[in-house]
N, C-alpha and C. Protein backbone atom coordinates (compact mmCIF):
# COMPACT_ATOMS: atom_id res chain seq x y z
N UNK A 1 110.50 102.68 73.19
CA UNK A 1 110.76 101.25 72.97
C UNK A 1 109.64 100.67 72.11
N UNK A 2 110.24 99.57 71.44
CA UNK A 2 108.89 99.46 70.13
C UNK A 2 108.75 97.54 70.53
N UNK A 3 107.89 97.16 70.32
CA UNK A 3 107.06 95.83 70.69
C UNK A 3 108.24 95.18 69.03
N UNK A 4 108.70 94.15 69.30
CA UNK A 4 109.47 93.35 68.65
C UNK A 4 108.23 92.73 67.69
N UNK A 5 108.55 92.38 66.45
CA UNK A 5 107.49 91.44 65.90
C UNK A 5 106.00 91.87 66.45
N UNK A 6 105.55 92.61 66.64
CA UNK A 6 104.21 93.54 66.41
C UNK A 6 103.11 92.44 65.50
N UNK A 7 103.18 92.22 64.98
CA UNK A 7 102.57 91.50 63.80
C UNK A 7 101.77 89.76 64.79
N UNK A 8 102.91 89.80 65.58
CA UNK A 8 102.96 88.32 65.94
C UNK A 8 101.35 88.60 67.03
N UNK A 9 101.11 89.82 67.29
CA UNK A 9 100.56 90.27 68.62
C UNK A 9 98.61 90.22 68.16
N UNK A 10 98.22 89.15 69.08
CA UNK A 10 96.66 89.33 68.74
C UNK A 10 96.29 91.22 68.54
N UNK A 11 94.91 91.25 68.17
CA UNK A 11 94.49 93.24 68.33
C UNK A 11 94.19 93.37 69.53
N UNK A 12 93.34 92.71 70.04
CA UNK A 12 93.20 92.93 71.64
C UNK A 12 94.78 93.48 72.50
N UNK A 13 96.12 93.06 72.00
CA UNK A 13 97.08 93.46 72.79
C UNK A 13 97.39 94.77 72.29
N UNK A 14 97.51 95.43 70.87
CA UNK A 14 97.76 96.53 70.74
C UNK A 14 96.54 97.64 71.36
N UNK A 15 95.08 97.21 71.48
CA UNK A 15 93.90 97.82 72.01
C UNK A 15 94.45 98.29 73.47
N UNK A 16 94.89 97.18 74.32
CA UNK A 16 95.43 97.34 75.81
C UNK A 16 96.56 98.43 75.93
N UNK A 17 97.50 98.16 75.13
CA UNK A 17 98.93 98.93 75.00
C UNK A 17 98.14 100.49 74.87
N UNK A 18 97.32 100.66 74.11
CA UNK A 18 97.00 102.02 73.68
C UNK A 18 96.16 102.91 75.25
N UNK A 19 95.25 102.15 75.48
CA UNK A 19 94.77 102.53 76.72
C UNK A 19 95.62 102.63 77.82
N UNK A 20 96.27 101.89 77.94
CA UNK A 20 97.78 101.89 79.04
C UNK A 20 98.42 103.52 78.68
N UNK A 21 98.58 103.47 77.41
CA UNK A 21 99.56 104.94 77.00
C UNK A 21 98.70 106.05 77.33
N UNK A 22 97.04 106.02 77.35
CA UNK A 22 96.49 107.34 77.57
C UNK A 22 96.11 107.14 79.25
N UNK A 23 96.18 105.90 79.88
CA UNK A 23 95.50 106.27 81.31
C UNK A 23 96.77 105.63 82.48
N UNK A 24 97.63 104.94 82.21
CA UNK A 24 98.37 104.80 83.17
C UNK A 24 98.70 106.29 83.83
N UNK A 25 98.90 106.37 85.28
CA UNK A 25 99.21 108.03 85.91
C UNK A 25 100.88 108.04 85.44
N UNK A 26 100.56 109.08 85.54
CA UNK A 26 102.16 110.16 85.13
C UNK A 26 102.99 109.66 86.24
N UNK A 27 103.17 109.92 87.58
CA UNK A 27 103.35 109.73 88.45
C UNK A 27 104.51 108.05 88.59
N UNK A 28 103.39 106.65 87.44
CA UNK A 28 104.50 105.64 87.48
C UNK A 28 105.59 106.45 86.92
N UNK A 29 106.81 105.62 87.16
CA UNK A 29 108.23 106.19 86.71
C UNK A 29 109.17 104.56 86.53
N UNK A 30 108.19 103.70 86.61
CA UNK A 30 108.96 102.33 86.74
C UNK A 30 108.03 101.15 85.89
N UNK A 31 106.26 101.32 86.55
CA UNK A 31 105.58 100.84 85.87
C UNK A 31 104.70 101.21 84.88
N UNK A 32 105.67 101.89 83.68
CA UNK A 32 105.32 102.28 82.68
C UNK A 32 104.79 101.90 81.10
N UNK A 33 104.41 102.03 80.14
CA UNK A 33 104.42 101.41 78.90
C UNK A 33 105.50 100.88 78.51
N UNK A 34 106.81 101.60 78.89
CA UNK A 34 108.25 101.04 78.64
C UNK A 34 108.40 99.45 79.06
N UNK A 35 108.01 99.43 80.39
CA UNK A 35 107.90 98.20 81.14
C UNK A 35 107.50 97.22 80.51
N UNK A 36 106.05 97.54 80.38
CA UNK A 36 105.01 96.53 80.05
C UNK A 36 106.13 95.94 78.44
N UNK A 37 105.99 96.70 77.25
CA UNK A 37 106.92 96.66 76.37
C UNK A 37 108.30 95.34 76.15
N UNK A 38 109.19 95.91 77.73
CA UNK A 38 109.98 95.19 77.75
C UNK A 38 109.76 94.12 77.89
N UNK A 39 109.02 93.61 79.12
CA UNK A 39 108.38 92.26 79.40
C UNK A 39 107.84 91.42 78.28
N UNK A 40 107.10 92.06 77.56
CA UNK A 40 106.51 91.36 76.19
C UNK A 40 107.91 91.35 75.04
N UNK A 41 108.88 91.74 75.37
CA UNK A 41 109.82 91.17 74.37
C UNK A 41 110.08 90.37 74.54
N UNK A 42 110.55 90.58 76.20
CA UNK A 42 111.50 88.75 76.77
C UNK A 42 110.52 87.73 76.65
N UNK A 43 109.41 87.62 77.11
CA UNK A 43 108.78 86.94 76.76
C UNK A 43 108.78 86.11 75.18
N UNK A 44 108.34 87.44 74.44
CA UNK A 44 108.70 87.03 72.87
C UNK A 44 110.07 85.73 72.50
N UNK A 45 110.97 86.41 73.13
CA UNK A 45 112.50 85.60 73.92
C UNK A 45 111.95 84.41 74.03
N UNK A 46 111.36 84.01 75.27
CA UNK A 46 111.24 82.85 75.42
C UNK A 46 110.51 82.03 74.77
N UNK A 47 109.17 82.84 73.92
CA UNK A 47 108.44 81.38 73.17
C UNK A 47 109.41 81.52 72.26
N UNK A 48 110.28 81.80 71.61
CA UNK A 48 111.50 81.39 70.59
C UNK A 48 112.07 79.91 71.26
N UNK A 49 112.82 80.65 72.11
CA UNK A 49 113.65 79.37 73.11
C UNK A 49 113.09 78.09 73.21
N UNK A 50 111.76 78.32 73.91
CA UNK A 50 110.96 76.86 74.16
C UNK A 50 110.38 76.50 73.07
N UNK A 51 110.09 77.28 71.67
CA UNK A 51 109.30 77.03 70.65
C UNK A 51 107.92 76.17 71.19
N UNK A 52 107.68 77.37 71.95
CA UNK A 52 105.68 77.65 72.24
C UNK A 52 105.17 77.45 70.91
N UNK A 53 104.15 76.76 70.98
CA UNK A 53 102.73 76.40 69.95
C UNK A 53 102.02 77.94 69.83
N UNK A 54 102.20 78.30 68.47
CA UNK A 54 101.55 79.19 68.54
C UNK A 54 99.90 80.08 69.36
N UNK A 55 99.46 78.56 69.33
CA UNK A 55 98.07 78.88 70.34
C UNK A 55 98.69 79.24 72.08
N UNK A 56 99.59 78.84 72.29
CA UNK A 56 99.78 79.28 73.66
C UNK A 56 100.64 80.75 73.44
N UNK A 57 101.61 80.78 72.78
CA UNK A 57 102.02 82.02 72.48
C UNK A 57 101.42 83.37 72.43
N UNK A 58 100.37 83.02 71.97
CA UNK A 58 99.25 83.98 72.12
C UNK A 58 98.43 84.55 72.83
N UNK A 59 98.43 83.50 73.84
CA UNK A 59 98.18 83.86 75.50
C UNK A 59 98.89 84.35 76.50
N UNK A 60 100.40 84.01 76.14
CA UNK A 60 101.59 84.57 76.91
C UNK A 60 101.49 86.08 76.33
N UNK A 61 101.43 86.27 75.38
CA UNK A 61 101.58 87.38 74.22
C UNK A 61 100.51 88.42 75.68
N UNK A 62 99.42 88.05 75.48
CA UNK A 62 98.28 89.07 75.93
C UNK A 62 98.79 88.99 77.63
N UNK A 63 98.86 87.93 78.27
CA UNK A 63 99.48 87.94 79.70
C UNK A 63 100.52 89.52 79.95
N UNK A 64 101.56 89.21 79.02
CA UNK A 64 102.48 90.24 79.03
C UNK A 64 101.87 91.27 78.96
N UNK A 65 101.30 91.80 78.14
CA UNK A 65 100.84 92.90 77.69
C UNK A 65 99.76 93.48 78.76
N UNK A 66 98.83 92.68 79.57
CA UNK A 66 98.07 93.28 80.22
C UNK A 66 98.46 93.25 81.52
N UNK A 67 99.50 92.50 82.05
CA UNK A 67 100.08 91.94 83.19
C UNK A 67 99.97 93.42 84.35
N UNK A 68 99.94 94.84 84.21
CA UNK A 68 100.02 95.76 84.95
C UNK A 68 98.90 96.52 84.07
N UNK A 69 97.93 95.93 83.63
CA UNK A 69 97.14 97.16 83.54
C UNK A 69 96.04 97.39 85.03
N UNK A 70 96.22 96.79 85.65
CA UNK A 70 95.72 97.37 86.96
C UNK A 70 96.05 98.33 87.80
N UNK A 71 97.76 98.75 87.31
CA UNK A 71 98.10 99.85 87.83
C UNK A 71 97.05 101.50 86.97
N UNK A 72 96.16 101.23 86.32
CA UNK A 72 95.69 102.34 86.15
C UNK A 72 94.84 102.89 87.28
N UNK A 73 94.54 101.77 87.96
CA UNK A 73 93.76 102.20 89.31
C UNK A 73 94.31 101.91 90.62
N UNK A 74 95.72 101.75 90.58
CA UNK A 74 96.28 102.40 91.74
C UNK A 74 97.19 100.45 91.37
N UNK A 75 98.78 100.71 92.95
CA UNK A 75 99.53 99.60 93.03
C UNK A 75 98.66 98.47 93.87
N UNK A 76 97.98 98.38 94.81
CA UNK A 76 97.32 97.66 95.65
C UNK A 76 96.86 96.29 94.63
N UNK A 77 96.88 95.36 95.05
CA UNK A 77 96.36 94.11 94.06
C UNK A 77 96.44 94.21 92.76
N UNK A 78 97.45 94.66 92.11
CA UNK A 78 97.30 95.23 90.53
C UNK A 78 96.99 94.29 90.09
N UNK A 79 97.40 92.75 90.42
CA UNK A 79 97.89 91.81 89.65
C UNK A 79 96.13 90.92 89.34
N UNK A 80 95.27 90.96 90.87
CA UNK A 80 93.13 90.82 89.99
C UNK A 80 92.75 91.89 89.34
N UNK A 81 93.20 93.43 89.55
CA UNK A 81 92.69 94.40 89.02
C UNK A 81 92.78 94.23 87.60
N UNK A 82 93.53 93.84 87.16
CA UNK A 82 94.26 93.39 85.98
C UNK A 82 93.35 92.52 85.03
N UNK A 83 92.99 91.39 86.39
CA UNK A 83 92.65 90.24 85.76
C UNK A 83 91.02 90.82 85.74
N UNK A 84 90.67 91.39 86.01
CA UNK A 84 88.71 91.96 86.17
C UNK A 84 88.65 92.37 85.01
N UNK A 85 90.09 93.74 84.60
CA UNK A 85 89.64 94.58 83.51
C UNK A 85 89.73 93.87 82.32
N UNK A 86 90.68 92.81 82.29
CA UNK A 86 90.77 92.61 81.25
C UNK A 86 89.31 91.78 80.59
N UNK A 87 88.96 91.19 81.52
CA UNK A 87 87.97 89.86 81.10
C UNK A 87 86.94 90.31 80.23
N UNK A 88 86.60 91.84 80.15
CA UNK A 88 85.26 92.04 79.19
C UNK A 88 85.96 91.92 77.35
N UNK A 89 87.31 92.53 77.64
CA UNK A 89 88.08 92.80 76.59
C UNK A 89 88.27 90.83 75.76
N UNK A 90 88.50 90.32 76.54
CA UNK A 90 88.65 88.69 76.21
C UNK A 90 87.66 88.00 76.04
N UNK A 91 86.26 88.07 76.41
CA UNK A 91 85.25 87.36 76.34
C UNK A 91 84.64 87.68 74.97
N UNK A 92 84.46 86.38 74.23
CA UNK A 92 84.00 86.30 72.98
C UNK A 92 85.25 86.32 72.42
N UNK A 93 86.10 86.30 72.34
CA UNK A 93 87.00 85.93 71.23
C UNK A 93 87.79 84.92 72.09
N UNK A 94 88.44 84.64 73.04
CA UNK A 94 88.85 83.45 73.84
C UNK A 94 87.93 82.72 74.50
N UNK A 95 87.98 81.25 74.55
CA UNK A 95 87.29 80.73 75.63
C UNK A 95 87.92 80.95 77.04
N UNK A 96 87.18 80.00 78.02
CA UNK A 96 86.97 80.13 79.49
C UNK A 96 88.44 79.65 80.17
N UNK A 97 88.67 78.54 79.21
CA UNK A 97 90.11 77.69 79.09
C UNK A 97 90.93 78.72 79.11
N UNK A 98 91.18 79.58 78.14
CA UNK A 98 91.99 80.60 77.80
C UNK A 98 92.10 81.50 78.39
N UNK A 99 91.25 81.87 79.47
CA UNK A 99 91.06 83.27 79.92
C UNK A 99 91.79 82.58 81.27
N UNK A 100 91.35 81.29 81.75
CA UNK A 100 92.46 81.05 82.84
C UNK A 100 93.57 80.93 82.76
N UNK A 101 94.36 79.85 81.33
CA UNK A 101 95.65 80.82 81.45
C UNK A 101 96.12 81.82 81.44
N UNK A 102 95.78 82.51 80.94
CA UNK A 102 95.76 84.41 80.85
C UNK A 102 96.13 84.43 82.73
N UNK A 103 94.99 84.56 82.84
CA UNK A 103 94.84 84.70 84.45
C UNK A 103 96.18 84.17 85.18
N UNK A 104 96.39 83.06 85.07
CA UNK A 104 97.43 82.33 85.75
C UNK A 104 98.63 82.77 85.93
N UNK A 105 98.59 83.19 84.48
CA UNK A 105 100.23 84.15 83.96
C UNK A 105 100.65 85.29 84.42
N UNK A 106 99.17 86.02 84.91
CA UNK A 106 99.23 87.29 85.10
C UNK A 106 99.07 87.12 86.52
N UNK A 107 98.89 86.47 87.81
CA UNK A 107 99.10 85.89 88.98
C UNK A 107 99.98 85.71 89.19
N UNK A 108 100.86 85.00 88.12
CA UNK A 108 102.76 84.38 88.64
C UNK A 108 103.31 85.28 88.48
N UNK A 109 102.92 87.03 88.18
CA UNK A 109 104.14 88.38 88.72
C UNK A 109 104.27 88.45 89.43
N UNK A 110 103.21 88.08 90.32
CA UNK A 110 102.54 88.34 91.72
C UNK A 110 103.56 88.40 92.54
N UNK A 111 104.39 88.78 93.95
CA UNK A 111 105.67 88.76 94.45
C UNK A 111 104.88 88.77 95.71
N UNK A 112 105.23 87.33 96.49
CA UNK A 112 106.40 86.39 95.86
C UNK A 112 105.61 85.25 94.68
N UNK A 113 106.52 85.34 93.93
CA UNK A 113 105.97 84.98 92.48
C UNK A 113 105.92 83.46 93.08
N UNK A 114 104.81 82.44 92.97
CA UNK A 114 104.86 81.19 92.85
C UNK A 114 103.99 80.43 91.51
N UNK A 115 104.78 80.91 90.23
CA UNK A 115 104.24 80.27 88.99
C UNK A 115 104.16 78.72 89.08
N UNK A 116 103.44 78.30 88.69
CA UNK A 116 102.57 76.55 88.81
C UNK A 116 103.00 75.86 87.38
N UNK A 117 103.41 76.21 86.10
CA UNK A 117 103.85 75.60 84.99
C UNK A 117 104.85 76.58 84.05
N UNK A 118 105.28 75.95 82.92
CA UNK A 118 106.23 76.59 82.15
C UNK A 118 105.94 77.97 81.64
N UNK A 119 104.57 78.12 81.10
CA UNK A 119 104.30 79.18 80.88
C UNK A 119 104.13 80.60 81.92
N UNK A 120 103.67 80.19 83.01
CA UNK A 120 103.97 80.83 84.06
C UNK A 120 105.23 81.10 84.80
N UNK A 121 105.92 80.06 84.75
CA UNK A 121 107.77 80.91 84.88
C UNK A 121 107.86 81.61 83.72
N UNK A 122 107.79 81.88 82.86
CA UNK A 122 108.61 82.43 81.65
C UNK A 122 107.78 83.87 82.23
N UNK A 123 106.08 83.94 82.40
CA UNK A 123 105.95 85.53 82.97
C UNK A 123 106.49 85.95 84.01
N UNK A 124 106.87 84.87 84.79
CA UNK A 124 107.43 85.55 86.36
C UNK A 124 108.48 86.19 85.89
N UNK A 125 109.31 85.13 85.02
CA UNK A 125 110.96 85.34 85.06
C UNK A 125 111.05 86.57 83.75
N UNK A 126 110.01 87.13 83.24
CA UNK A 126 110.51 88.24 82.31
C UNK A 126 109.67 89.26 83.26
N UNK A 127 109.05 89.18 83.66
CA UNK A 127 108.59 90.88 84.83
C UNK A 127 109.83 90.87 85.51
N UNK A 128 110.65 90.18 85.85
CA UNK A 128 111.73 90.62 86.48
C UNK A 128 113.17 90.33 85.80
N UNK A 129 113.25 90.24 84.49
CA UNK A 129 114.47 89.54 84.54
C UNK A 129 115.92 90.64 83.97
N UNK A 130 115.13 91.87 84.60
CA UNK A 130 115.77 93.47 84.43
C UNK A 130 116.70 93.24 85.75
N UNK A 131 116.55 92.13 86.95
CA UNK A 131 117.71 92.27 87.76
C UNK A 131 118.71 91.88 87.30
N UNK A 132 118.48 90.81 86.76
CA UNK A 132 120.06 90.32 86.48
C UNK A 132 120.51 90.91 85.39
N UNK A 133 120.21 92.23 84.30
CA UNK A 133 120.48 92.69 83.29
C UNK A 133 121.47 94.15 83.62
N UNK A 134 122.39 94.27 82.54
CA UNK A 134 123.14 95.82 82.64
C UNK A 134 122.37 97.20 82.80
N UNK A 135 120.94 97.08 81.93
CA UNK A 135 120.24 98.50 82.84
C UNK A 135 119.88 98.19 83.95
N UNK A 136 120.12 97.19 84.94
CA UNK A 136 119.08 97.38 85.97
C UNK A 136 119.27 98.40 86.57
N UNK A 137 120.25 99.41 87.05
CA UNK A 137 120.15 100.71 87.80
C UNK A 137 119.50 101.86 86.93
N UNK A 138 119.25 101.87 85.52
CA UNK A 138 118.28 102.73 84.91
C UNK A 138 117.28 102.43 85.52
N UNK A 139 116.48 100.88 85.00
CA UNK A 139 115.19 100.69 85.36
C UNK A 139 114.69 101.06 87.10
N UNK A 140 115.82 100.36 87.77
CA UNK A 140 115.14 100.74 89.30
C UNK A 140 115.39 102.31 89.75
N UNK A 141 116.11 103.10 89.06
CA UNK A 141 115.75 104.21 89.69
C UNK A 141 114.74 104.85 89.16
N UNK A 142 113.82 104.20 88.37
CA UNK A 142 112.49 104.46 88.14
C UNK A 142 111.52 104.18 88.98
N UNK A 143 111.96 102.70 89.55
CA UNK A 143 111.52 102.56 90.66
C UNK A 143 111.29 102.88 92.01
N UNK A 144 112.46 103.53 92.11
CA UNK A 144 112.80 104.06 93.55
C UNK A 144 112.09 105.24 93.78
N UNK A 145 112.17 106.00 92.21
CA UNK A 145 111.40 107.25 92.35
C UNK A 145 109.88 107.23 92.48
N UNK A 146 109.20 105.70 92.32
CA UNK A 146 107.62 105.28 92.21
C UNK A 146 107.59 104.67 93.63
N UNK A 147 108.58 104.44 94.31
CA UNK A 147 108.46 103.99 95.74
C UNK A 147 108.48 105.03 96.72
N UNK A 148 108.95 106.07 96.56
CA UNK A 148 109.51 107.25 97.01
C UNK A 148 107.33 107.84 97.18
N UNK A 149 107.28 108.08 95.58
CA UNK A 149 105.29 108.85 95.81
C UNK A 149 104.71 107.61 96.41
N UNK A 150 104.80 106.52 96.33
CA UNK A 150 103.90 105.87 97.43
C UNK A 150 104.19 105.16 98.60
N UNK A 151 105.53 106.53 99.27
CA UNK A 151 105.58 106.06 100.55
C UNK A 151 106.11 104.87 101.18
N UNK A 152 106.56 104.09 100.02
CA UNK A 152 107.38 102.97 100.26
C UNK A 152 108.28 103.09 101.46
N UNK A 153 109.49 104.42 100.57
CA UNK A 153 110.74 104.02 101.29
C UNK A 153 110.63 105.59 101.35
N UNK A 154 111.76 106.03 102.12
CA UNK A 154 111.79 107.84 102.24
C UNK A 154 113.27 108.01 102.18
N UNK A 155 114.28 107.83 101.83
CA UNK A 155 115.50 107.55 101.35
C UNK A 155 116.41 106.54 101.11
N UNK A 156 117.29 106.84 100.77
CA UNK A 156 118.79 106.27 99.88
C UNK A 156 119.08 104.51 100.73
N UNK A 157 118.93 104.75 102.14
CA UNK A 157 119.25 103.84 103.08
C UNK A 157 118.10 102.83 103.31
N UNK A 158 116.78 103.39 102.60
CA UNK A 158 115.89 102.03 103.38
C UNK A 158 115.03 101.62 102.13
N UNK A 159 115.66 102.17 100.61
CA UNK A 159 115.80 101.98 99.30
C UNK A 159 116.51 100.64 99.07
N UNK A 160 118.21 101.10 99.56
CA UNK A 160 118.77 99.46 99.53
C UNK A 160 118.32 98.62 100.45
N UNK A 161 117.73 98.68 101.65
CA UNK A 161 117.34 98.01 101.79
C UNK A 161 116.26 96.91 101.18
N UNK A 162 115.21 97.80 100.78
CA UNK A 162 114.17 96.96 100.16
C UNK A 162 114.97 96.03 99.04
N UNK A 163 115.49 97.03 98.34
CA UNK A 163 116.18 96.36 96.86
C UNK A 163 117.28 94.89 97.13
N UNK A 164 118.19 94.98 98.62
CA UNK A 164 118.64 93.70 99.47
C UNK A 164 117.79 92.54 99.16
N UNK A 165 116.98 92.60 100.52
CA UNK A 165 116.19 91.62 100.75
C UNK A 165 114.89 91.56 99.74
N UNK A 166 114.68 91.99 98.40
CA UNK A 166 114.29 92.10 97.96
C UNK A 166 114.88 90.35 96.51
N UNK A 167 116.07 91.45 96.09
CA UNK A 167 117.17 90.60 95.33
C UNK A 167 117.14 89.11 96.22
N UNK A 168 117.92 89.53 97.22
CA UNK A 168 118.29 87.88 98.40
C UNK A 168 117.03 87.16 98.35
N UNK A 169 115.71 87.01 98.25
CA UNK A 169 114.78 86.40 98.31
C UNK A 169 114.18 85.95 97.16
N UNK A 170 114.57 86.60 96.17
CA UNK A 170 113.95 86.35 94.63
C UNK A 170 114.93 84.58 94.03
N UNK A 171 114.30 84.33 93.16
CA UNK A 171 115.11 83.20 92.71
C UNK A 171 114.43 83.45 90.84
N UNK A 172 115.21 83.22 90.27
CA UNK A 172 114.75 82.70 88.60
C UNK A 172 114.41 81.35 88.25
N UNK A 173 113.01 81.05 87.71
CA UNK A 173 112.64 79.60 87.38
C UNK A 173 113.15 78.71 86.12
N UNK A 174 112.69 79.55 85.34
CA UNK A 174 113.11 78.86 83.85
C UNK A 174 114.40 78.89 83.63
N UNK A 175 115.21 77.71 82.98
CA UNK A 175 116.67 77.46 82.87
C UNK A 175 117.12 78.54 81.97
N UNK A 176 116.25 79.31 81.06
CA UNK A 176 117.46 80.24 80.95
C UNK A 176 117.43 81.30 81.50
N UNK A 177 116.49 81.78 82.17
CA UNK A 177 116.88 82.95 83.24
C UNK A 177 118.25 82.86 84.08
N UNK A 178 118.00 81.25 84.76
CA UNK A 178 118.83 81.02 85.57
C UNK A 178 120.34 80.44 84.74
N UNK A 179 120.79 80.50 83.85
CA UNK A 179 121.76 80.72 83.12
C UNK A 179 121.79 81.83 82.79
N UNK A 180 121.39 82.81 82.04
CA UNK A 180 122.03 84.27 81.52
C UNK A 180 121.61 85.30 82.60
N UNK A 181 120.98 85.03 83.93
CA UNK A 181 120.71 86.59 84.25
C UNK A 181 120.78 86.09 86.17
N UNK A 182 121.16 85.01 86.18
CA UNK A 182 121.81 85.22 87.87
C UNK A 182 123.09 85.57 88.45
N UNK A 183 123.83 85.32 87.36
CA UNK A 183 125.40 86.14 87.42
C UNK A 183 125.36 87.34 87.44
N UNK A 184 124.52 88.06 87.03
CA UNK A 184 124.10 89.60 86.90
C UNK A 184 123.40 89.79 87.81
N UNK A 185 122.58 89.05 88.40
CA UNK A 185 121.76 89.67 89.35
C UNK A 185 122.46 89.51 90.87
N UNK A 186 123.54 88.47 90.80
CA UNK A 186 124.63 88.35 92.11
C UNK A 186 125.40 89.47 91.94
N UNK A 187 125.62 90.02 91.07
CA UNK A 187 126.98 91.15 90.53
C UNK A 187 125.71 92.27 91.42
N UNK A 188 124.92 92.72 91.17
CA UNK A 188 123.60 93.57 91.19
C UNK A 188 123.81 93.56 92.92
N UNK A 189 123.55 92.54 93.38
CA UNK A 189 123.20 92.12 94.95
C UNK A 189 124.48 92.44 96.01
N UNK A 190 125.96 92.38 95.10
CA UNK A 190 127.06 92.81 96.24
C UNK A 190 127.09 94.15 95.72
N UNK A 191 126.64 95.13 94.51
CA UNK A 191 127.07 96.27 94.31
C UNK A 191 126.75 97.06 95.44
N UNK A 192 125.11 96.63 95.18
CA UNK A 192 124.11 97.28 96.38
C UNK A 192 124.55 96.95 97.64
N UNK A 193 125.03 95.64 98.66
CA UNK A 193 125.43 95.90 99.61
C UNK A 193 126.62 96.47 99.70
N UNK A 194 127.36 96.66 98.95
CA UNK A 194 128.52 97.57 99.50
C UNK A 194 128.27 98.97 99.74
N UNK A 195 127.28 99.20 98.31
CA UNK A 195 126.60 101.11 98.78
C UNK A 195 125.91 100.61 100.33
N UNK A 196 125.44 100.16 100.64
CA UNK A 196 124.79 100.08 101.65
C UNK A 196 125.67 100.56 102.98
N UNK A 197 126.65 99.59 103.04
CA UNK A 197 127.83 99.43 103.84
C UNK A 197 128.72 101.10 103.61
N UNK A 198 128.83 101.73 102.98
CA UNK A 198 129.30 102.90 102.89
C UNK A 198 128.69 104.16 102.97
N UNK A 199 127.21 103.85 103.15
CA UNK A 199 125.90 104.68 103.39
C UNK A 199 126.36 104.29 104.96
N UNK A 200 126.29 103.34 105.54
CA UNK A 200 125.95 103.15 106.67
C UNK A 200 127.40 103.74 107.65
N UNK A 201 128.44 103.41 107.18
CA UNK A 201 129.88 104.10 107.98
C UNK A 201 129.68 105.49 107.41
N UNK A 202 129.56 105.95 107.16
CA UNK A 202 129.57 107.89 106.45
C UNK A 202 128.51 108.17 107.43
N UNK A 203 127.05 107.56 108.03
CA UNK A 203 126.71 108.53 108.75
C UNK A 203 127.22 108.05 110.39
């Protein structure tokens, strides 16, 4: 998968992307460069939509992009790990101002996501907005298989579960999430309980 408009992207974000590709573990199967990638498109998506000021764009830009680099040192708090590593990489070329939105953006993935302004829904609502989309059963059985090595879940039955009450509890902030991708993500939410329901009479 290739970063849309590349050009648009401070160097500090292609610097991150590159380190992500040599040290993220083998092992993700969900939170991958692919990921990170996708997120920074939709995003891209949305400063179109809202026609973001380029100076903030640029902060969403790097949000996206570094938003899981904490998974290089494991899932536990990815979302400060994130925010630690990045800060040597940002200091001197952003101010203090800047580095907290950064921060902020990269906090509202956080689940349960409670983003505080516009720019912060638009990161919540593109780290996830693969539910309400036609790959979502590609993407999550990437997931399932990254929940599976860390013990999450240990099969098929307590998989949908998580992915249930997972879906049922989530909501989309920004109006167009919640126009193009909750019809999909309701379609998503009865598929899965019906496997559920037919997992559960078969045994």
């Amino acid at each position: 998968m290739e970063l849309l408009n590349r050009k648009a992207y401070p160097a500090v974000c292609l610097q991150i992307l590159e380190e992500l590709e040599e040290r993220l573990p083998k092992y993700l199967t969900y939170h991958t460069v692919g990921h990170t990638i996708d997120v920074a498109n939709i995003c891209n998506h949305y400063i179109d939509y809202y026609m973001v000021a380029d100076s903030v764009a640029k902060l969403i830009r790097i949000a996206a992009i570094g938003h899981d680099f904490g998974y290089i040192y494991g899932p536990q708090e990815h979302e400060e790990k994130s925010i630690i590593e990045l800060q040597p990489k940002l200091q001197g070329t952003y101010s203090k101002k800047q580095i907290e939105v950064i921060n902020g953006m990269i906090r509202a993935t956080k689940v349960p996501q409670r983003p505080q302004n516009i720019y912060e829904e638009i990161l919540a609502d593109a780290d996830l907005d693969y539910l309400g989309r036609p790959d979502y059963y590609k993407l999550s059985s990437g997931l399932y298989t990254e929940f599976e090595h860390f013990g999450v879940v240990s099969n098929e039955r307590e998989w949908l579960e998580v992915q249930i009450n997972f879906l049922e509890a989530h909501h989309y902030h920004t109006d167009w999430a919640i126009r193009e991708r909750v019809a999909g993500k309701k379609q998503v939410l009865s598929e899965l309980k019906e496997k559920a329901r037919k997992l559960a009479s078969s045994h």
